[in-house]
Protein backbone atom coordinates (compact mmCIF):
# COMPACT_ATOMS: atom_id res chain seq x y z
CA UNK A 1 -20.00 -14.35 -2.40
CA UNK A 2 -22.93 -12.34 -3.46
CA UNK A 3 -22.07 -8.47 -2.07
CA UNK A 4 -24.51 -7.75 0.34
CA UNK A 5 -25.53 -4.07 2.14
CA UNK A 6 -25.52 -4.43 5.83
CA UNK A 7 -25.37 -0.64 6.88
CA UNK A 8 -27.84 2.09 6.26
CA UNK A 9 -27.54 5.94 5.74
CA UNK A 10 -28.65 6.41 9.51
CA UNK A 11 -25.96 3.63 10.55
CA UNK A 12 -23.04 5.66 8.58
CA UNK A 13 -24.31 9.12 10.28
CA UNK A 14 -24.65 7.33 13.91
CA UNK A 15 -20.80 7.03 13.24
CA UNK A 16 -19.92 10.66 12.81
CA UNK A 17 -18.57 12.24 15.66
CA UNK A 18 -18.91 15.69 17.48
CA UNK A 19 -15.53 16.44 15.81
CA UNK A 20 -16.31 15.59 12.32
CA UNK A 21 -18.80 18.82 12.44
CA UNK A 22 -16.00 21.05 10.81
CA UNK A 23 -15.99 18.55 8.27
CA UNK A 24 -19.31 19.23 7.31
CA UNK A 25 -18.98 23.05 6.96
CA UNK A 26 -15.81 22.55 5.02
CA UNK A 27 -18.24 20.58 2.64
CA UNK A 28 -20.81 23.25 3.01
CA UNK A 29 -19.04 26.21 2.00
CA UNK A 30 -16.98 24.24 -1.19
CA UNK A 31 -20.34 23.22 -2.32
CA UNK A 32 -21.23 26.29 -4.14
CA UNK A 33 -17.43 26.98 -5.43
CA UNK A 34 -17.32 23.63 -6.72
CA UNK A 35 -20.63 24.20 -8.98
CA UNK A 36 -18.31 27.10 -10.87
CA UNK A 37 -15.39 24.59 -10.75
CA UNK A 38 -17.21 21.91 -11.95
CA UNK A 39 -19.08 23.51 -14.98
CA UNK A 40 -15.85 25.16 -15.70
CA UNK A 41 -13.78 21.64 -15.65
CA UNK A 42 -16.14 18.77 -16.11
CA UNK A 43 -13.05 16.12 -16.17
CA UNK A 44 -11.55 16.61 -12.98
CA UNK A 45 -9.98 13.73 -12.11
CA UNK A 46 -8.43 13.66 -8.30
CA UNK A 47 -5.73 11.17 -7.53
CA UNK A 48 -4.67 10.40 -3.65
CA UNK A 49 -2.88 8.25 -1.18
CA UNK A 50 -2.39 9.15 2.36
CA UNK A 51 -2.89 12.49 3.85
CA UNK A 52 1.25 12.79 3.43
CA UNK A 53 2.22 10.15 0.79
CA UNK A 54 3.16 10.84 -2.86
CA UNK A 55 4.75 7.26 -3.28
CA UNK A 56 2.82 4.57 -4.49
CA UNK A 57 -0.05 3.69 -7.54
CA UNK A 58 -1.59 7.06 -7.09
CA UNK A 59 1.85 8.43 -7.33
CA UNK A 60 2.82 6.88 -10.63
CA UNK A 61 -0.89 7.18 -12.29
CA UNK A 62 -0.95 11.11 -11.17
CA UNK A 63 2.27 11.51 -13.20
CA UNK A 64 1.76 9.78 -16.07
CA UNK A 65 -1.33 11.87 -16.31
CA UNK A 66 0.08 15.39 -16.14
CA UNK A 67 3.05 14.19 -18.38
CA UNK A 68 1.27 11.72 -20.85
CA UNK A 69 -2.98 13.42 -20.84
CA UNK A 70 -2.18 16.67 -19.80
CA UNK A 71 -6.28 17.28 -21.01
CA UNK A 72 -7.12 15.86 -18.09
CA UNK A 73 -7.67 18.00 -15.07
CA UNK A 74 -5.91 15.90 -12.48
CA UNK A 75 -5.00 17.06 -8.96
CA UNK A 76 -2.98 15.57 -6.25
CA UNK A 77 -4.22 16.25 -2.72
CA UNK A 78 -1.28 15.98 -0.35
CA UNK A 79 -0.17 17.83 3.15
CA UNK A 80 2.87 20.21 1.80
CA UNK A 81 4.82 20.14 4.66
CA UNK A 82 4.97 16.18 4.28
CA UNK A 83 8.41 14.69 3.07
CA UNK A 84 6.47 13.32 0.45
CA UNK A 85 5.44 16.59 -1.26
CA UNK A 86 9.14 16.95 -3.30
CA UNK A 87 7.87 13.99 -5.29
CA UNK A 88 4.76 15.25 -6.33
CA UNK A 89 5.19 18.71 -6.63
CA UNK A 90 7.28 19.23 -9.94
CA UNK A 91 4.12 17.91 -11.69
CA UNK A 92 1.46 20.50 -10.75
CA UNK A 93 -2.13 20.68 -9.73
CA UNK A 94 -1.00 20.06 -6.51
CA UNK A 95 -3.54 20.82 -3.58
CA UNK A 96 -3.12 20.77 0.32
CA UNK A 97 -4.52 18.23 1.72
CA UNK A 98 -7.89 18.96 3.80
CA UNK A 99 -8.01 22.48 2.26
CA UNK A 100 -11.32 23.84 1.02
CA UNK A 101 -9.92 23.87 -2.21
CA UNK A 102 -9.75 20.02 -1.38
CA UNK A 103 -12.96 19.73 -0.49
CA UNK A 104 -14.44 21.66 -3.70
CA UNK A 105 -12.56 18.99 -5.86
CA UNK A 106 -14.37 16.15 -3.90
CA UNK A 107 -17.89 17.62 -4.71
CA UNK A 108 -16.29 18.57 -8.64
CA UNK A 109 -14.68 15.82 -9.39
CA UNK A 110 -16.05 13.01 -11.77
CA UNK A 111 -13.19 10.62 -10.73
CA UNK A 112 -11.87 10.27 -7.47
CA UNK A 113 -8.63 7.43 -7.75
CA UNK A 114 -7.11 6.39 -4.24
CA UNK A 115 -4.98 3.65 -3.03
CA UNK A 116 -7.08 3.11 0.25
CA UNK A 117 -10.22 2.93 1.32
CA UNK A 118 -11.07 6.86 2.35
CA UNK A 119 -7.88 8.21 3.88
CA UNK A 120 -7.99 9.98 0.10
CA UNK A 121 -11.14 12.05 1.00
CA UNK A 122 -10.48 15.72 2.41
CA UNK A 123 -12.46 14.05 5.51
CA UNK A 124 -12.49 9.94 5.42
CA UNK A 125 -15.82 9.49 7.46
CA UNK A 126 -17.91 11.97 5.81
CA UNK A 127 -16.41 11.31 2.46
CA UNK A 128 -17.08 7.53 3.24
CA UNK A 129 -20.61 8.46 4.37
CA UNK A 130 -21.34 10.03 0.95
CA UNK A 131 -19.55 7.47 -0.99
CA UNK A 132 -21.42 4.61 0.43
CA UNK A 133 -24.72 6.61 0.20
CA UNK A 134 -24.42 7.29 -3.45
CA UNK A 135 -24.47 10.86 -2.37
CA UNK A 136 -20.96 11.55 -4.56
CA UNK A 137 -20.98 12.18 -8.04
CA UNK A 138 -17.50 11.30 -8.85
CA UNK A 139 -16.59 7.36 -10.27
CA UNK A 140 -14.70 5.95 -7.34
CA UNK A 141 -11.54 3.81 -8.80
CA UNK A 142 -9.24 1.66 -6.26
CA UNK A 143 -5.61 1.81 -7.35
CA UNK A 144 -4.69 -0.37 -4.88
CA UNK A 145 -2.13 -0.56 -2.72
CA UNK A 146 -1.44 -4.27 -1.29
CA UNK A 147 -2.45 -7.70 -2.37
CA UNK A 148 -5.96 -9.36 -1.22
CA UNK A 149 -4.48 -13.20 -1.10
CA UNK A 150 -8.20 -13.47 1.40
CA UNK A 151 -10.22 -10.94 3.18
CA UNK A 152 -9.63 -7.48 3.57
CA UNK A 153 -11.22 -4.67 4.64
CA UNK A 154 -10.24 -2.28 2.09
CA UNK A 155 -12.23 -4.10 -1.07
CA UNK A 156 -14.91 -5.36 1.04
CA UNK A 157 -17.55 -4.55 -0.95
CA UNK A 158 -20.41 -4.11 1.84
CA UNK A 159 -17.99 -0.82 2.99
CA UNK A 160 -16.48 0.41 -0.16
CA UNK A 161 -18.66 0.89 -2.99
CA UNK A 162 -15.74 1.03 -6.11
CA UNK A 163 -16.91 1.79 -9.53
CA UNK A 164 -13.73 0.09 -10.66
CA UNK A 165 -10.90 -1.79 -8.94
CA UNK A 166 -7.45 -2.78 -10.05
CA UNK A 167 -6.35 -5.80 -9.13
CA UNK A 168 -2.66 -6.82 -9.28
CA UNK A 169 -3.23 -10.23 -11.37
CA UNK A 170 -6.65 -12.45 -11.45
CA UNK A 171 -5.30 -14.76 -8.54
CA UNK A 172 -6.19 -11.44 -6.37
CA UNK A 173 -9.74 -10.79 -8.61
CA UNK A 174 -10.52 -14.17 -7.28
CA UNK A 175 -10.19 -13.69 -3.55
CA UNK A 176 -11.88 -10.48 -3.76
CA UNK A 177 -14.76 -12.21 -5.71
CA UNK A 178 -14.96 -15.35 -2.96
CA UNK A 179 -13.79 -13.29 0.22
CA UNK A 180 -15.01 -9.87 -0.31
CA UNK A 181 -18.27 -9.34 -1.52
CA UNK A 182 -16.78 -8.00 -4.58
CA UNK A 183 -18.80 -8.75 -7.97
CA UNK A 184 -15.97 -9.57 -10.96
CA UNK A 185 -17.35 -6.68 -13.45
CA UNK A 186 -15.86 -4.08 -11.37
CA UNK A 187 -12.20 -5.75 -10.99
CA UNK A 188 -9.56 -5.33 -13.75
CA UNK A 189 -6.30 -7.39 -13.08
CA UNK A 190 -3.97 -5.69 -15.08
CA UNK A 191 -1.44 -4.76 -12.51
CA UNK A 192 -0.07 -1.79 -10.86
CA UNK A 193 0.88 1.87 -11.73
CA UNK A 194 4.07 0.94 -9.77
CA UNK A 195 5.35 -1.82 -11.95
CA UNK A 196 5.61 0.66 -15.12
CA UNK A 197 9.33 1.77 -13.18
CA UNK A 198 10.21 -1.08 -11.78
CA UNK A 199 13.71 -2.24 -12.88
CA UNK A 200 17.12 -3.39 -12.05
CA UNK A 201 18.70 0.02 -13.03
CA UNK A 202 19.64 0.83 -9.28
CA UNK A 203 20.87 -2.88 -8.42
CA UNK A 204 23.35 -3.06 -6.39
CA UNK A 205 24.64 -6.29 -5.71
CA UNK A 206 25.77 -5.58 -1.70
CA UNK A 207 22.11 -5.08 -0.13
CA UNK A 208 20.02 -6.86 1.52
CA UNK A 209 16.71 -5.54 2.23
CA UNK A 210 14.55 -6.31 5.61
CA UNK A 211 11.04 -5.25 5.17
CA UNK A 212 8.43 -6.69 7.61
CA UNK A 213 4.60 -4.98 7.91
CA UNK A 214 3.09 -4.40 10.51
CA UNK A 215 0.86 -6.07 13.26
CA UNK A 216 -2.40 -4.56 13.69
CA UNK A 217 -2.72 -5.28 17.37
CA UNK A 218 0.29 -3.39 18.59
CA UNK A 219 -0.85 -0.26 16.33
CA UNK A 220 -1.90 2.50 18.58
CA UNK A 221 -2.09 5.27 15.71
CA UNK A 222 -5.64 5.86 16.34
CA UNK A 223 -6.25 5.32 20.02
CA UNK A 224 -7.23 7.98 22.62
CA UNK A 225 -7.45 6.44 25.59
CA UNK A 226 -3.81 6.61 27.38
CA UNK A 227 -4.45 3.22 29.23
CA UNK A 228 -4.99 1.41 26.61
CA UNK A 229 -2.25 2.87 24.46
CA UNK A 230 -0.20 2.22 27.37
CA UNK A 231 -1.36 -1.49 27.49
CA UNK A 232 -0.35 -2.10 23.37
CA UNK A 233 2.82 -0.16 23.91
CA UNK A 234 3.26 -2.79 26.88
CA UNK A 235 2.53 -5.74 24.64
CA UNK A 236 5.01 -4.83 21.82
CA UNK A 237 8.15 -5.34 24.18
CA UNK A 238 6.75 -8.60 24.74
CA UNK A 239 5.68 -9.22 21.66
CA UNK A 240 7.51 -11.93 18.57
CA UNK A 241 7.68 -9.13 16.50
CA UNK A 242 9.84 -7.06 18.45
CA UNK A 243 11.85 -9.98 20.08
CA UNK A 244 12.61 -11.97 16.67
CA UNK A 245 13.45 -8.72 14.96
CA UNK A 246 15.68 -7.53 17.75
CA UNK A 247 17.66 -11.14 17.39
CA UNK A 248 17.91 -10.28 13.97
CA UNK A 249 19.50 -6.57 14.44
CA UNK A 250 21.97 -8.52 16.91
CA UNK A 251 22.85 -11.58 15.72
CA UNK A 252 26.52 -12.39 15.84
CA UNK A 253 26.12 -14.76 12.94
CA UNK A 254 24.50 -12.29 10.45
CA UNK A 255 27.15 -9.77 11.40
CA UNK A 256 29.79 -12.09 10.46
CA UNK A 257 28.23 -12.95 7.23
CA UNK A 258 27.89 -9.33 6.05
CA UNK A 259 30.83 -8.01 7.00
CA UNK A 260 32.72 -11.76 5.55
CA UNK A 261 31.25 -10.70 2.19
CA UNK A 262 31.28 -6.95 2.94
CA UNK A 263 27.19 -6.50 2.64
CA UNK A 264 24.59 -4.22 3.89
CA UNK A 265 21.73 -4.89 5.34
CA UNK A 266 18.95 -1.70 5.68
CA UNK A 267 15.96 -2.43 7.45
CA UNK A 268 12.73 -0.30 6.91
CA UNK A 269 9.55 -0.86 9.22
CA UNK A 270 6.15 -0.84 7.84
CA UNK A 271 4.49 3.04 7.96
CA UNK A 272 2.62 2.08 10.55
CA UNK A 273 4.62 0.54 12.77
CA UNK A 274 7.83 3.14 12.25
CA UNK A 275 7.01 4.65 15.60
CA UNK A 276 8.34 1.89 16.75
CA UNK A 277 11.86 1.98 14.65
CA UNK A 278 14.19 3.90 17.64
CA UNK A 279 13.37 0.50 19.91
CA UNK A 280 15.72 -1.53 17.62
CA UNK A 281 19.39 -1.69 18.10
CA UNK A 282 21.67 -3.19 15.65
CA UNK A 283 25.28 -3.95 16.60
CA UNK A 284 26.46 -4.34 13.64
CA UNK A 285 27.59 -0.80 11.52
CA UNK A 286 26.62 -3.18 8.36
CA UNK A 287 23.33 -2.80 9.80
CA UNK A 288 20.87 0.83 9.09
CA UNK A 289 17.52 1.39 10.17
CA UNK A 290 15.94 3.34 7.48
CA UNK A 291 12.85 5.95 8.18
CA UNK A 292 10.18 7.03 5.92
CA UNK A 293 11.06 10.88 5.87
CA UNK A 294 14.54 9.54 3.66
CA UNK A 295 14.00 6.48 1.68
CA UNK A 296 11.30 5.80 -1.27
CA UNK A 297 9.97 2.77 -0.98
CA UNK A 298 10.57 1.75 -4.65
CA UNK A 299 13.89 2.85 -4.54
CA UNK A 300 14.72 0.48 -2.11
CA UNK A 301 13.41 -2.35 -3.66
CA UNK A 302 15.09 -1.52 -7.06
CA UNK A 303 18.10 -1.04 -5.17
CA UNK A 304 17.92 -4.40 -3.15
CA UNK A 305 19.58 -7.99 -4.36
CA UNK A 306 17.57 -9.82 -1.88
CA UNK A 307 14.99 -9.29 -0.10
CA UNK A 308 13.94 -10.57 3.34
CA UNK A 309 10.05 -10.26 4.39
CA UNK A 310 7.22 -12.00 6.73
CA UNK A 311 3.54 -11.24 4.67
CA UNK A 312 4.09 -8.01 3.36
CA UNK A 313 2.35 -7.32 -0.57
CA UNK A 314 6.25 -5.71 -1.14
CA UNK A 315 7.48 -8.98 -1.65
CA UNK A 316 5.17 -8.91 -5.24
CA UNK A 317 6.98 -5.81 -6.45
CA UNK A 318 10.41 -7.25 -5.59
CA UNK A 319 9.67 -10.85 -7.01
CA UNK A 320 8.47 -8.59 -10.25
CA UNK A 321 11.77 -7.61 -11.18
CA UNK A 322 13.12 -11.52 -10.93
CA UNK A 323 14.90 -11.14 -7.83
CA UNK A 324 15.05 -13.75 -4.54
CA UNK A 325 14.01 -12.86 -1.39
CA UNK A 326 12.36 -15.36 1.29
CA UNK A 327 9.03 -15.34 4.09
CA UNK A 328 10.45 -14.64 8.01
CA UNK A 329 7.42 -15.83 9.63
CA UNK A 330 8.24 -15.90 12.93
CA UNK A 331 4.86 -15.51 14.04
CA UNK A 332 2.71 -16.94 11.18
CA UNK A 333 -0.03 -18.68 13.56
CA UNK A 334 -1.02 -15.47 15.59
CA UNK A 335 -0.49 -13.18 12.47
CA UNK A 336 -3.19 -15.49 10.48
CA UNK A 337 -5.63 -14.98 13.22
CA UNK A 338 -5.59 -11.47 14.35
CA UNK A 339 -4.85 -10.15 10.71
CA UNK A 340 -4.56 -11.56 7.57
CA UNK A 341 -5.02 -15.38 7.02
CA UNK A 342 -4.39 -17.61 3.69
CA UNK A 343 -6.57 -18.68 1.60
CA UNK A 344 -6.66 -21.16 -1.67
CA UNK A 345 -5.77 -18.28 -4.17
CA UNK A 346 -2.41 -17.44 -2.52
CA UNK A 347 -0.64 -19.84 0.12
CA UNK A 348 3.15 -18.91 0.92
CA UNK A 349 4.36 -22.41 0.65
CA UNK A 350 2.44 -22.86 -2.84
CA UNK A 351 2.60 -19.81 -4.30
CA UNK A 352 4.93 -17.66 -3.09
CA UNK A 353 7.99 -16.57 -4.64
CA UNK A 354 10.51 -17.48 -2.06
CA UNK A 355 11.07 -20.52 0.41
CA UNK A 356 9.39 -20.04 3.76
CA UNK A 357 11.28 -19.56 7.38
CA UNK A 358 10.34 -19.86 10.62
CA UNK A 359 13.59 -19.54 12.26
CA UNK A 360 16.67 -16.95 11.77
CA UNK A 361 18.80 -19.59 10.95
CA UNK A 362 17.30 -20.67 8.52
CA UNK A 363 17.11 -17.14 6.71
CA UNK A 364 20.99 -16.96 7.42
CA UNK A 365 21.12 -20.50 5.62
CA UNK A 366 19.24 -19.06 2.70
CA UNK A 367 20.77 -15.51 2.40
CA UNK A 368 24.40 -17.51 2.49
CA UNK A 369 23.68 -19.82 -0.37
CA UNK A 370 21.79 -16.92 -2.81
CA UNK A 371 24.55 -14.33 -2.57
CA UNK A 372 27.13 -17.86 -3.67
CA UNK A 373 24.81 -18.25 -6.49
CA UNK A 374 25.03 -14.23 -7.04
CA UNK A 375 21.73 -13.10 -5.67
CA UNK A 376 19.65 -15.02 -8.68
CA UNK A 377 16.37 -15.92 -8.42
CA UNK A 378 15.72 -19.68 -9.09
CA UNK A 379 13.23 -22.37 -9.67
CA UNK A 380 10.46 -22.80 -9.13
CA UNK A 381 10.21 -19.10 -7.85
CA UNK A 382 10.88 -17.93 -11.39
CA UNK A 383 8.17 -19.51 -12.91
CA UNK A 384 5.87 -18.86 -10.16
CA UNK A 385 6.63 -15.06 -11.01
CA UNK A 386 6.18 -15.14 -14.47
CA UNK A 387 3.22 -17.57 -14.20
CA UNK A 388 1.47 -14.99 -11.72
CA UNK A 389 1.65 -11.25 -13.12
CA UNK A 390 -0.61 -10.53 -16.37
CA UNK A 391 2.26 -8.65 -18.00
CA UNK A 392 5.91 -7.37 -17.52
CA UNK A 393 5.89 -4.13 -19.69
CA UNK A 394 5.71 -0.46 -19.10
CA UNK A 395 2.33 0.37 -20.03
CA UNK A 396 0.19 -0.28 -16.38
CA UNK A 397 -0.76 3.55 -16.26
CA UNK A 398 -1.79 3.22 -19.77
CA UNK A 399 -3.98 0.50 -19.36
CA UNK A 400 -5.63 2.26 -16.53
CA UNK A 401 -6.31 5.27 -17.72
CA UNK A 402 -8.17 3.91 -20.60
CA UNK A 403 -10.46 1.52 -18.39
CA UNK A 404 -11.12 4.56 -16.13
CA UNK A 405 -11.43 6.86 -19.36
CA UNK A 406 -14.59 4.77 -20.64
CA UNK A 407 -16.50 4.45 -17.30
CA UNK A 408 -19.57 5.87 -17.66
CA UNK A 409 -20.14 9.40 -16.26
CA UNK A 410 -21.89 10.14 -13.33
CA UNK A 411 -23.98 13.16 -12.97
C-alpha cells in the first residue's frame, strides 16, 4: 500500500488537551537553551524507550554508543526513580525523563531513536504533533520493539513519519510495506540491538518460562472514567485470559510434572497487563510470579530452556538462541479480532517456531516430551529459525549505527 496522509496540522492540534498546555511551555522555555546546545553539539543523538524502561533496543544501541562512539553525543532520557535507571546509569548522559533539559534535547537533537511510537518524546502528543508536522529537526529512527507479522499501529506510516525503521528480518519489511503504509526505502531488516547479547551463557536447564502479552481490551492504563475502568476490570475475571492462565497456575498435572523432574516454572505478565499479576495464585511452590521492578526481560529468556507463549514478539528472541518453546492460544479467535490478526508473511502454524496449542494439555504433552529430549529445539523449528533472521552475529548495533550515521542531516 501506497502511504497516504489522512490528518492535518489542525487535526493533530484539535487533539491536544487543556493539560498538554505545560507541555508547550516546557517546549517554550528549552527552545532558546537548546539553540546554545545545539550549536555547541550538532550530533546529539537521543535514544529512548518508555518513560521508565532502560531494557530493550534503545537499551543495547545507547550502550554500545557511549562504549563503542563515544564522539557521539548520545543521551538516555529515563525517570530516575524507575527500577530501570541502575541499567542505564553506569553509562552516562543520562537525563530525567520530562525534564527541561529533556525537552532542550528534543528541539537539539539531530537524531531522535525510540522503540515506540512517541512515549520517547519529553511529551508524546506534542512531540507527535511536531513530528508528524515536519516541525522537528531531528531524523526520527524506529528501533523497534515487537514484530509487525500484519498491521500495527506503531509503523503505520499515515501516524508515524520514520526517517528510518529497523525491521527484525524482511518477512516483517514486507508486512509493513503491504499492511502499513510503509514505503520499503525507509525499512532496514537487519535485526535487533537486542540480539547482539543474546546467548545461552545463563542456561539453565530447570526453567520453564511463561510469558503471555497482553490483551488490549482489558487494559485500563489510560482510562479516566471510573465506570468504565470498573466495567474492563469486570471483564478480566471473566475473561480466557485470566481463566486459562489461572488453570495453568493450578493445575495438578503441571505440578506433578515439575516437581517429578524437579523444574521451575516463573511466569512474567506482559508490562501492561502486570497490574493484573497479584490476581493469580499458583499452588504449586515450583511455581513464581515474576514482576517487572526484579527481573530483566532478556535475562529471563537467556536463562529459560523452554519457553511457553500465546502471540507475544518474545518468542523471536527466544527461538534466536535455538531453543523450543510452543503458542498457548487459548483465545486465538477473539485475540485476532480485537488486536493483532495474521497475515501471509507470518502465520503461527507456518511459520512459527514452535507447534501450536489450544488446550493445556496439550502444552503439558509438549513440555513432557522436550525436557525427555533435553530441552532441544527440533525440526522443522530449527530451520524455520535459521531460515528467518538475516544474521546470527554480534554486530546488530553496529549495523545500525552506520545506517543511522549516513542519513542525511536535517536542518
Amino acid at each position: 500500500m501506497a502511504r497516504k496522509d489522512t490528518q492535518t496540522l489542525v487535526d493533530h492540534i484539535r487533539d491536544v488537551r487543556l493539560s498538554d498546555i505545560v507541555g508547550f511551555l516546557k517546549l517554550g522555555i528549552a527552545f532558546l537553551p537548546s539553540l546554545v546546545l545545539r550549536r555547541r553539539h550538532p550530533n546529539i543523538w537521543v535514544v529512548s524507550e518508555l518513560p521508565n524502561n532502560a531494557r530493550d533496543n534503545g537499551y543495547w544501541f545507547f550502550r554500545y554508543l557511549r562504549t563503542t562512539h563515544p564522539e557521539v553525543d548520545a543521551y538516555y532520557p529515563i525517570h530516575k526513580d524507575s527500577s530501570d535507571y541502575q541499567f542505564v546509569q553506569p553509562w552516562g548522559n543520562v537525563v530525567e525523563f520530562g525534564s527541561i533539559r529533556h525537552y532542550a534535547l528534543f528541539w537539539a537533537a539531530s537524531t531522535y531513536l525510540t522503540t515506540t511510537k512517541q512515549h520517547g518524546f519529553p511529551h508524546e502528543r506534542i512531540g507527535i504533533l511536531f513530528v508528524l508536522n515536519n516541525l522537528a529537526r531531528f531524523n526520527y529512527v524506529f528501533l523497534n520493539h515487537g514484530v509487525a507479522r500484519g498491521y500495527s499501529s506503531i509503523v503505520d506510516g499515515r501516524t508515524t513519519n520514520y526517517d528510518m525503521i529497523v525491521a527484525i528480518s524482511q518477512a516483517e519489511k514486507q508486512a509493513m510495506v503491504a499492511y502499513n503504509y510503509q514505503t520499503p526505502n525507509i525499512i532496514q531488516p537487519i535485526g535487533f540491538c537486542r540480539h547482539d547479547s543474546l546467548n545461552n551463557s545463563m542456561l539453565e536447564k530447570d526453567l520453564i518460562l511463561f510469558m503471555p502479552t497482553w490483551r488490549m481490551w482489558l487494559d485500563y492504563r489510560h482510562e479516566t472514567d471510573k465506570d468504565k475502568i470498573e466495567h474492563i476490570k469486570q471483564a478480566f475475571w471473566e475473561s480466557a485470559y485470566y481463566q486459562r492462565i489461572q488453570e495453568m497456575m493450578q493445575s495438578p498435572r503441571l505440578a506433578r510434572f515439575l516437581e517429578a523432574k524437579n523444574l521451575r516454572m516463573l511466569v512474567y505478565l506482559h508490562g501492561y497487563a502486570q497490574v493484573y499479576s497479584d490476581a493469580f495464585a499458583p499452588t504449586s511452590e515450583r511455581i513464581h510470579i515474576e514482576h517487572k521492578e526484579s527481573a530483566f526481560i532478556q535475562d529471563l529468556l537467556k536463562r529459560a530452556a523452554y519457553l511457553i507463549t500465546d502471540y507475544s514478539s518474545v518468542i523471536f528472541d527466544f527461538a534466536y538462541m535455538k531453543k523450543p518453546c510452543c503458542y498457548y492460544q487459548f483465545d486465538a479467535e477473539e485475540f485476532s479480532q480485537k488486536q493483532y490478526a495474521e497475515s501471509e508473511f507470518f502465520t503461527y502454524e507456518h511459520d512459527g517456531f514452535g507447534p501450536v496449542f489450544h488446550e493445556l494439555d496439550e502444552v503439558i504433552d509438549d513440555l513432557e516430551q522436550s525436557q525427555a529430549n533435553g530441552f532441544v529445539m527440533e525440526e522443522p523449528y530449527r530451520t524455520r529459525v535459521t531460515n528467518y533472521f538475516p544474521s546470527f552475529d554480534t554486530n546488530h548495533c553496529q549495523r545500525t549505527y552506520e545506517l543511522v550515521k549516513a542519513l542525511p542531516a536535517k536542518r
